[in-house]
Protein backbone atom coordinates (compact mmCIF):
# COMPACT_ATOMS: atom_id res chain seq x y z
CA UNK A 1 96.79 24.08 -49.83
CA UNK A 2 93.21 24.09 -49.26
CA UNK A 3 91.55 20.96 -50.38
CA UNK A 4 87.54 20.43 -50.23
CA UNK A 5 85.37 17.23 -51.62
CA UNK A 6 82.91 17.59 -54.46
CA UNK A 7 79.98 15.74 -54.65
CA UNK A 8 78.27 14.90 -58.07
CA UNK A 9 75.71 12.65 -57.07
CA UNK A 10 75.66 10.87 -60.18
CA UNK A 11 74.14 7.37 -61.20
CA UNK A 12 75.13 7.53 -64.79
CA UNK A 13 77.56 4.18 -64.70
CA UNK A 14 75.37 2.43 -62.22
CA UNK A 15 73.44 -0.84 -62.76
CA UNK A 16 70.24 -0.77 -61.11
CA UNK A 17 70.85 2.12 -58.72
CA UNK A 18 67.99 4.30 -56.88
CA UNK A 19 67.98 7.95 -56.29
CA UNK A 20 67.66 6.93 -53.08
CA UNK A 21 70.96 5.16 -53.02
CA UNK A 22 73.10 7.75 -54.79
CA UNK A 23 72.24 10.38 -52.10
CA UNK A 24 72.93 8.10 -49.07
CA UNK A 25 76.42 7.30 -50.59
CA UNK A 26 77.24 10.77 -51.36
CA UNK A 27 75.93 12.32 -47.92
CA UNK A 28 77.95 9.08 -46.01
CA UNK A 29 81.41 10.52 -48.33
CA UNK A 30 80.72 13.27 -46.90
CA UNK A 31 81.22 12.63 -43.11
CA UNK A 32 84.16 10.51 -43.77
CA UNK A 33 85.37 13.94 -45.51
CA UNK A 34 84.10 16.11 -42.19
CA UNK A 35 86.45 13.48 -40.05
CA UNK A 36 89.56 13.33 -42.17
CA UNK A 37 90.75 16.86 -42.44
CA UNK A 38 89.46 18.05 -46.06
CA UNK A 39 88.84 21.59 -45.62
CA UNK A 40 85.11 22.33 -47.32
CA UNK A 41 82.43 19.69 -48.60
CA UNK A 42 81.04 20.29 -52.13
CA UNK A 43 78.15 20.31 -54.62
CA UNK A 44 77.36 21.05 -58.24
CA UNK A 45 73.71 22.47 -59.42
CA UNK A 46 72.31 19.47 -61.92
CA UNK A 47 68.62 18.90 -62.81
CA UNK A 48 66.98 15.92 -63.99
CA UNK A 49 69.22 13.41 -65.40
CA UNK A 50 71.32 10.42 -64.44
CA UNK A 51 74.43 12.68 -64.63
CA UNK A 52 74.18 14.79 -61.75
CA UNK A 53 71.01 15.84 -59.93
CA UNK A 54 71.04 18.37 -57.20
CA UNK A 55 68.20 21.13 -57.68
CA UNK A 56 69.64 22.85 -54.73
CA UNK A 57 72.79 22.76 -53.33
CA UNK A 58 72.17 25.81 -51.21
CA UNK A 59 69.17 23.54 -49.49
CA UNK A 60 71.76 20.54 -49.34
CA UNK A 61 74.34 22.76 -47.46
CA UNK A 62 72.12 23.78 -44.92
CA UNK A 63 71.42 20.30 -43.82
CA UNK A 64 75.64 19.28 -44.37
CA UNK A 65 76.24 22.36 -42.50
CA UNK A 66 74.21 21.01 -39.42
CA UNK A 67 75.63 17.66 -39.19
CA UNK A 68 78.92 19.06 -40.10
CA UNK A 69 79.57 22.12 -37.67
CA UNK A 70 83.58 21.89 -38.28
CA UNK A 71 84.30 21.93 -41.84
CA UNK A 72 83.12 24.80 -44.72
CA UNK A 73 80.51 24.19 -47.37
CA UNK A 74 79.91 25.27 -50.44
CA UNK A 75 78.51 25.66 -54.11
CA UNK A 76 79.95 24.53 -57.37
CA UNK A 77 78.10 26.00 -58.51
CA UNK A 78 74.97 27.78 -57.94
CA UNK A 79 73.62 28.04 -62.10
CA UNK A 80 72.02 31.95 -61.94
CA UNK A 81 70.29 31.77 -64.89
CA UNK A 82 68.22 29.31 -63.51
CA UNK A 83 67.14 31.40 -60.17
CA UNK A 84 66.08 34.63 -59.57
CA UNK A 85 69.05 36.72 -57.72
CA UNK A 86 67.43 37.73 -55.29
CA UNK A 87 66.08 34.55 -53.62
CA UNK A 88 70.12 33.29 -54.20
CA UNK A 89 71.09 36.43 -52.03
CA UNK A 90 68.12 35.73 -49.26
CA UNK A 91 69.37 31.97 -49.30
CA UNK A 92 73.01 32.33 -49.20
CA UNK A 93 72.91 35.13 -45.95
CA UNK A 94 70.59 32.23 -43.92
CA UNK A 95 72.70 29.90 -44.88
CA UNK A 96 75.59 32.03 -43.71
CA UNK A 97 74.13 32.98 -41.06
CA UNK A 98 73.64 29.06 -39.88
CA UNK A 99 76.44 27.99 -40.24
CA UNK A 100 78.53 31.09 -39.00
CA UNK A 101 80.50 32.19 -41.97
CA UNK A 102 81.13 28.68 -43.60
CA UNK A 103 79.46 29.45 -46.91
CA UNK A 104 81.71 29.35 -49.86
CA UNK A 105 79.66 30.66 -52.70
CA UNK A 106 80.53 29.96 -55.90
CA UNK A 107 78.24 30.39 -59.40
CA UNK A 108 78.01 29.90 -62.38
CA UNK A 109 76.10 29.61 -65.58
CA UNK A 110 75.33 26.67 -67.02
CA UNK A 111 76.42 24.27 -70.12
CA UNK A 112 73.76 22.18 -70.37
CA UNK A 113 70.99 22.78 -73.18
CA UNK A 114 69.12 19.88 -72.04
CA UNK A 115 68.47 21.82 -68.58
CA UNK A 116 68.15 25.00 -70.22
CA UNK A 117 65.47 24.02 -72.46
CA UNK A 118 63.58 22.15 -69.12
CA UNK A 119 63.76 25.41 -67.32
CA UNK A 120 62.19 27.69 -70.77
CA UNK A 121 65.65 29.62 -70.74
CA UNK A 122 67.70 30.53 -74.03
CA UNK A 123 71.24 29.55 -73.71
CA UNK A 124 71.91 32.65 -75.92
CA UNK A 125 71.18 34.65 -72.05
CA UNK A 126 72.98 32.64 -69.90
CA UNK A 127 76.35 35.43 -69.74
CA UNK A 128 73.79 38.71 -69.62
CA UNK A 129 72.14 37.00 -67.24
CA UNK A 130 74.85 35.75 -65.29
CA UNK A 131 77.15 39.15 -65.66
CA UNK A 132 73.32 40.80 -63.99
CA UNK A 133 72.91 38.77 -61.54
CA UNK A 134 76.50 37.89 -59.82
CA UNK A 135 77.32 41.65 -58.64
CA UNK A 136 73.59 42.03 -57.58
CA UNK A 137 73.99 39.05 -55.42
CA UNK A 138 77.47 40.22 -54.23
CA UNK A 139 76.70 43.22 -53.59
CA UNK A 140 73.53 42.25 -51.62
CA UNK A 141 75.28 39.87 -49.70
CA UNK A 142 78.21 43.07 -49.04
CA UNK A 143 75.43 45.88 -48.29
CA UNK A 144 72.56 44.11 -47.02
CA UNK A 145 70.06 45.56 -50.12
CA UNK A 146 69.59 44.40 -53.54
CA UNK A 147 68.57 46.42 -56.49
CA UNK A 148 68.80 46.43 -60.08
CA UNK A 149 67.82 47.40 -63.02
CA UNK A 150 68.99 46.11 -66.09
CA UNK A 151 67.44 44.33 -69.47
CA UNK A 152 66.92 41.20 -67.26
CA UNK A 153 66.78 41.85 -63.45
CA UNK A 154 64.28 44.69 -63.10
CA UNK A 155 64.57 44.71 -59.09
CA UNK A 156 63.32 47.69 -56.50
CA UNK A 157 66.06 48.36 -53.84
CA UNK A 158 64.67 45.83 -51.19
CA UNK A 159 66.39 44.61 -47.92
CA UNK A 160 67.71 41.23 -47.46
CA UNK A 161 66.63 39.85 -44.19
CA UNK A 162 67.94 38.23 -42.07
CA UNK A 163 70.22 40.59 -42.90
CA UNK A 164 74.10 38.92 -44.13
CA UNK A 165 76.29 38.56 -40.76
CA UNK A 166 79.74 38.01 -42.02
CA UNK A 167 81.77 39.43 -45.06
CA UNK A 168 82.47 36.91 -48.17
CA UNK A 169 85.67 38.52 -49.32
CA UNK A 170 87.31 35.32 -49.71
CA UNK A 171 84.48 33.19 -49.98
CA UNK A 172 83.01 33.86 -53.78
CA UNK A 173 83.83 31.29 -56.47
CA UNK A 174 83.07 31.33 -60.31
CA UNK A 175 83.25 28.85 -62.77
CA UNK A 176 84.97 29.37 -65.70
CA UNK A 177 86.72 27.77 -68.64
CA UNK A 178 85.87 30.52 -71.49
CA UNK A 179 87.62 33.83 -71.46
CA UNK A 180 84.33 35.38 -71.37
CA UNK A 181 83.44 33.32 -67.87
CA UNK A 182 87.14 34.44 -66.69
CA UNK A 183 86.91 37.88 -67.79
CA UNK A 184 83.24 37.96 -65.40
CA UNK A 185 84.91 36.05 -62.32
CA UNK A 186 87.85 38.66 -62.87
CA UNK A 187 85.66 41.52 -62.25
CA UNK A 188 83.80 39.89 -59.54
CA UNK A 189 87.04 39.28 -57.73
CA UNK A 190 86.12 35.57 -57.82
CA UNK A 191 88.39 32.69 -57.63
CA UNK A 192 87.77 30.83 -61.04
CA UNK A 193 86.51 27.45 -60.79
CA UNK A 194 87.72 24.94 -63.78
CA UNK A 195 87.69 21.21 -63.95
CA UNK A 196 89.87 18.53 -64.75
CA UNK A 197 88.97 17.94 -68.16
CA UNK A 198 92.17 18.39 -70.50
CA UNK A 199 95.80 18.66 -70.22
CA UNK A 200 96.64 21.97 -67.92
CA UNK A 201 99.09 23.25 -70.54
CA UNK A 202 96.14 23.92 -72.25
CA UNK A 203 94.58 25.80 -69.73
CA UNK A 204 97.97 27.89 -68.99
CA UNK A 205 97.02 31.10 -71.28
CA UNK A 206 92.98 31.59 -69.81
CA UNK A 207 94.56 31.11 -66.50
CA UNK A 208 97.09 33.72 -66.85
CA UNK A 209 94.62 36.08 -68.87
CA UNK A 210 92.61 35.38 -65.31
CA UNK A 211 94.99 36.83 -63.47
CA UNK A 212 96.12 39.49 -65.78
CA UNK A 213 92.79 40.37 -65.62
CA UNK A 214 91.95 40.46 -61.89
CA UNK A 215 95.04 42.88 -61.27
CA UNK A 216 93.80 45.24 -63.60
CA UNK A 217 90.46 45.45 -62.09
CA UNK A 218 91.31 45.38 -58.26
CA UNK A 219 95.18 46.19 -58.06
CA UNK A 220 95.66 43.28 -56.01
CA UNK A 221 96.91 39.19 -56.50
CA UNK A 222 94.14 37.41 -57.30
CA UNK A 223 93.00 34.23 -55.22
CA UNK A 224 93.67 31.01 -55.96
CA UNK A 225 91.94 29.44 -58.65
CA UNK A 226 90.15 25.94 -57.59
CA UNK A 227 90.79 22.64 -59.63
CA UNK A 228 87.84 20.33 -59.54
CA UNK A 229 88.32 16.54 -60.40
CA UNK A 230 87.57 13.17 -60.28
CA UNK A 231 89.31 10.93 -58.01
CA UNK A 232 90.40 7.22 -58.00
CA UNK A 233 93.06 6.38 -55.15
CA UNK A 234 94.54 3.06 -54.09
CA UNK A 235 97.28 0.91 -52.88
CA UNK A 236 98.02 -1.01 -56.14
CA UNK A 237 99.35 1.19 -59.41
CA UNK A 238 98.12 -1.28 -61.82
CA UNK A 239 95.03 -1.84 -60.71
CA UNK A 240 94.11 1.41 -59.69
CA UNK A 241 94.91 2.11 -63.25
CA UNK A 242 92.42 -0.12 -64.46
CA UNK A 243 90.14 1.47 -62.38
CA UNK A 244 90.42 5.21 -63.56
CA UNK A 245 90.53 3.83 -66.95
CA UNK A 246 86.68 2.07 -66.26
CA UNK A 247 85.35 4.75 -63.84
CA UNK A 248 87.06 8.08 -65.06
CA UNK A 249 86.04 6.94 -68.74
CA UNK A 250 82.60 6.06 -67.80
CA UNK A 251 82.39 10.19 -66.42
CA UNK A 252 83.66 11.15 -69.55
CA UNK A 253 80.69 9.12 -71.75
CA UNK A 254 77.86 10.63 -69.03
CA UNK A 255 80.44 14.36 -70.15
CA UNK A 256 79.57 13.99 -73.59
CA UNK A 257 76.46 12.46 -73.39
CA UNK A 258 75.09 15.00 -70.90
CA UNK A 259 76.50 18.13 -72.61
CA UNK A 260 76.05 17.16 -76.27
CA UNK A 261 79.94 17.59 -77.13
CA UNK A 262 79.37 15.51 -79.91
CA UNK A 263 77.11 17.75 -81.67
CA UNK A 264 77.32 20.75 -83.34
CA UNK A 265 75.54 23.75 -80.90
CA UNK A 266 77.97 25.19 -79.20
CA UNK A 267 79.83 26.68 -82.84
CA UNK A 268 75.91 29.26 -82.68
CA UNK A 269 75.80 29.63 -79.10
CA UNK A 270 76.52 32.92 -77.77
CA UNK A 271 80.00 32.67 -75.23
CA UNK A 272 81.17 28.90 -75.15
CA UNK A 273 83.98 28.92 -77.34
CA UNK A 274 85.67 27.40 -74.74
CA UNK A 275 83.36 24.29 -75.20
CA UNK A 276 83.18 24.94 -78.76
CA UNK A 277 87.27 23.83 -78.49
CA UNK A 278 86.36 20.95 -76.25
CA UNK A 279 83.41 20.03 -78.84
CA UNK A 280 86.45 20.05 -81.35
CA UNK A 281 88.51 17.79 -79.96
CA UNK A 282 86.06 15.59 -78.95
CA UNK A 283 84.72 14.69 -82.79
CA UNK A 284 88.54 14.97 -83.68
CA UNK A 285 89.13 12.20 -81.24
CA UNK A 286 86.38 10.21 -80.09
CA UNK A 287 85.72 8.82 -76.27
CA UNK A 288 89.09 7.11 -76.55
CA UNK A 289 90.96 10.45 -77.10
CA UNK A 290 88.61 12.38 -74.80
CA UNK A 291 89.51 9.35 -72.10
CA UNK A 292 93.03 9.88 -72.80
CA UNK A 293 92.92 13.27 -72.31
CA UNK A 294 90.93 13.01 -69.03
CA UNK A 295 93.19 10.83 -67.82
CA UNK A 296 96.07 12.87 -68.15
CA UNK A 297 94.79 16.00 -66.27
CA UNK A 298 92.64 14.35 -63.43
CA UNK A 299 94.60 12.65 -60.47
CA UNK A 300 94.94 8.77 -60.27
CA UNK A 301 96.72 5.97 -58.89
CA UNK A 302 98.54 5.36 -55.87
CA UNK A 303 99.16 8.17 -52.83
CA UNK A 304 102.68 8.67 -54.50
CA UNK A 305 102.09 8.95 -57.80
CA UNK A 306 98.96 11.29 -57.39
CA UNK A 307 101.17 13.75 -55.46
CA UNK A 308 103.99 13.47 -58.66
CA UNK A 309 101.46 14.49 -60.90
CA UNK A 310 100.16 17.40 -58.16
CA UNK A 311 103.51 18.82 -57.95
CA UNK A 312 103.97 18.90 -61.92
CA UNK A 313 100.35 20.76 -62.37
CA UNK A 314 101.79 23.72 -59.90
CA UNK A 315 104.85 24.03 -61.91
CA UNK A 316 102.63 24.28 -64.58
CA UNK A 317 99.86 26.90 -63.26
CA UNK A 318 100.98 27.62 -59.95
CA UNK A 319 99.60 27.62 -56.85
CA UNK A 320 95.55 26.56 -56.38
CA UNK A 321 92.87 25.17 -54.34
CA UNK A 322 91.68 21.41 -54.66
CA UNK A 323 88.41 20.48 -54.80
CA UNK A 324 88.25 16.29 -55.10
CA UNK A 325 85.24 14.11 -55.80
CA UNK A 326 85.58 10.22 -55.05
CA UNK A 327 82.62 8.94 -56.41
CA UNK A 328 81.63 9.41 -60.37
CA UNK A 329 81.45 7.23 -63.21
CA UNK A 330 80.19 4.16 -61.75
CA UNK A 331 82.45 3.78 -58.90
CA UNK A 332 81.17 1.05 -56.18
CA UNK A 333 80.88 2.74 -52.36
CA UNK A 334 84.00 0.87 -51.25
CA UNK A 335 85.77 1.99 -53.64
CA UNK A 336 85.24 5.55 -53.47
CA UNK A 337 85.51 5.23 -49.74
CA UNK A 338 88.87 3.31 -49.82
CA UNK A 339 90.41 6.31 -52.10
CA UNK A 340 88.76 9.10 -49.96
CA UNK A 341 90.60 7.90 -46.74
CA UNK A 342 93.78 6.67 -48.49
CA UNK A 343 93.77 10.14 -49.96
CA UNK A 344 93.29 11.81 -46.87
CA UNK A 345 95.91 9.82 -44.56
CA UNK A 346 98.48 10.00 -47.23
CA UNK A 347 97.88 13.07 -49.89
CA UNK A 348 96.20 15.38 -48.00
CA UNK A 349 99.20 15.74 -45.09
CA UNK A 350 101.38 16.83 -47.73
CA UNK A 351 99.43 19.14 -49.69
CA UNK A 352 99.03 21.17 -46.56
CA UNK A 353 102.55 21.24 -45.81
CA UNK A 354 103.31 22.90 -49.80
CA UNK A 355 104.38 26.37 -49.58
CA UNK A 356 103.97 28.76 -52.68
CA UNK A 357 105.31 28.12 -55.80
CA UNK A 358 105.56 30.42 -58.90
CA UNK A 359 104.01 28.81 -62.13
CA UNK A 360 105.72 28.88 -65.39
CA UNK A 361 104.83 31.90 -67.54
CA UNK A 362 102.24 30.94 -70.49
CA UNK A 363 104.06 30.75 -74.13
């Protein structure tokens, strides 16, 4: 299994803690990471607010990719409504190019109004402009030349230079939790990003209408989707409990909080339904419910007990890629450090020694 670390550089949970501060710990996770065998470091796209904020991961990989010269890097995602294609295409190939074919590059298109409404954009656009500008970055990054011409991406055929070294077959990532979003990273040939946000049986029939989907298109298996979530490892079940309960819940108020689940936008917003369902649930149930929820789909406790509930998720939806973030929800360093390398000396071994496994057919 291929396993990376996410990084949400967050301070949403934190008493009293500097921008500064959240971007040492996060960059210091991520050489433990480089050292302990985790196969790719990382980042999300966020803008402005406590919850997350990386304007550019692509700039942030550069620098990781440096210090880091033996482990892969990449986006999760890069939002393209908020960037024009083509400087995503020229980015990605140096970026590439530095660090030699490391780039994973995943994308996506945003959930936030909040940042959609700081960056002028209509959240209405965010699929036409994401199902534009995706294939005219892939196909940039494939060719060496972008062009386009559709209602939003009027571009003359131009050359992308330095021109991309390396083929990403393999290497392009989409995130998606709507069967709009998998229908897109379908075509693209993508594997679909999702998070650890609700019980996986619910996520059986979008993941199987993924894959459906991506024969049909290519005529050939699609890749592995990845499973992004939110951490808490340690030696002591009870207490580690506690723990996920404080720190996991605490993500799930800056969740809400961030992306308005509580509200009532995403039942007129073009292409969320997915989110619409989450919204559901949420007012059904409350933070309590939502934490509950959380709790039973993300990974927690001791080494042991985190693999159990591994193992039971790929007899659920099969084989996929793990993407793990430590630090989130107000989680002190040590903390997040402790379950990083307890998680890598005792989980990690034996996710890498899993063969394939066939995932139980949706209902």
């Amino acid at each position: 299994m291929d396993v990376g670390m996410m990084m949400v550089f967050a301070s949403y949970g934190w008493e009293n803690c500097p921008d500064g501060r959240v971007w040492d710990e996060e960059i210091r996770l991520a050489g433990l990471a480089a050292g302990a065998g985790f196969d790719c470091l990382w980042s999300a796209e966020h803008h402005f607010n406590d919850y997350s904020f990386v304007p550019d991961n692509l700039h942030l990989m550069t620098y990781l990719t440096a210090r880091h010269p033996d482990i892969d890097v990449g986006t999760a995602a890069v939002i393209l409504p908020w960037h024009d294609p083509l400087r995503v295409a020229e980015n990605a190939a140096v970026l590439d190019l530095l660090s030699k074919g490391r780039l994973r590059l995943g994308m996506g298109r945003g959930l936030a109004r909040r940042e959609f409404n700081a960056f002028r954009l209509s959240m209405d656009e965010s699929r036409g402009r994401f199902d534009e500008a995706a294939p005219m970055i892939i196909d940039a990054l494939k060719t060496g030349y972008m062009e386009g011409d559709g209602k939003y991406y009027k571009q003359p055929r131009v050359e992308i230079r330095p021109r991309p070294q390396n083929s990403f077959d393999g290497r392009i990532y989409a995130v998606a939790s709507s069967e709009d979003s998998v229908d897109s990273a379908a075509k693209l040939g993508a594997h679909t990003v999702m998070f650890a946000d609700r019980p996986w049986e619910m996520r059986v029939p979008v993941i199987e209408h993924g894959r459906t989907l991506h024969r049909k298109y290519h005529g050939t298996e699609p890749p592995h989707i990845m499973l992004t979530e939110f951490c808490v490892c340690g030696p002591n079940l009870a207490e580690t409990e506690e723990e996920a309960r404080k720190y996991q819940g605490k993500f799930v108020e800056s969740n809400f909080y961030h992306y308005e689940f509580l509200g009532e936008h995403f039942k007129t917003v073009k292409g969320y339904d997915a989110y619409q369902q989450k919204a559901e649930i949420a007012r059904k149930g409350g933070i309590d419910g939502a934490v509950t929820a959380f709790m039973q789909a993300a990974s927690w406790g001791t080494p042991d007990k985190i693999l159990r509930g591994l193992e039971e998720r790929r007899k659920v939806i099969g084989d996929f890629e793990l993407n793990v973030a430590f630090r989130f929800g107000g989680t002190p360093y040590d903390v997040s450090a402790r379950g990083l390398k307890l998680f890598a000396k005792e989980v990690l071994p034996v996710l890498k020694s899993w063969g394939p496994v066939k995932a139980a057919k949706a209902a």
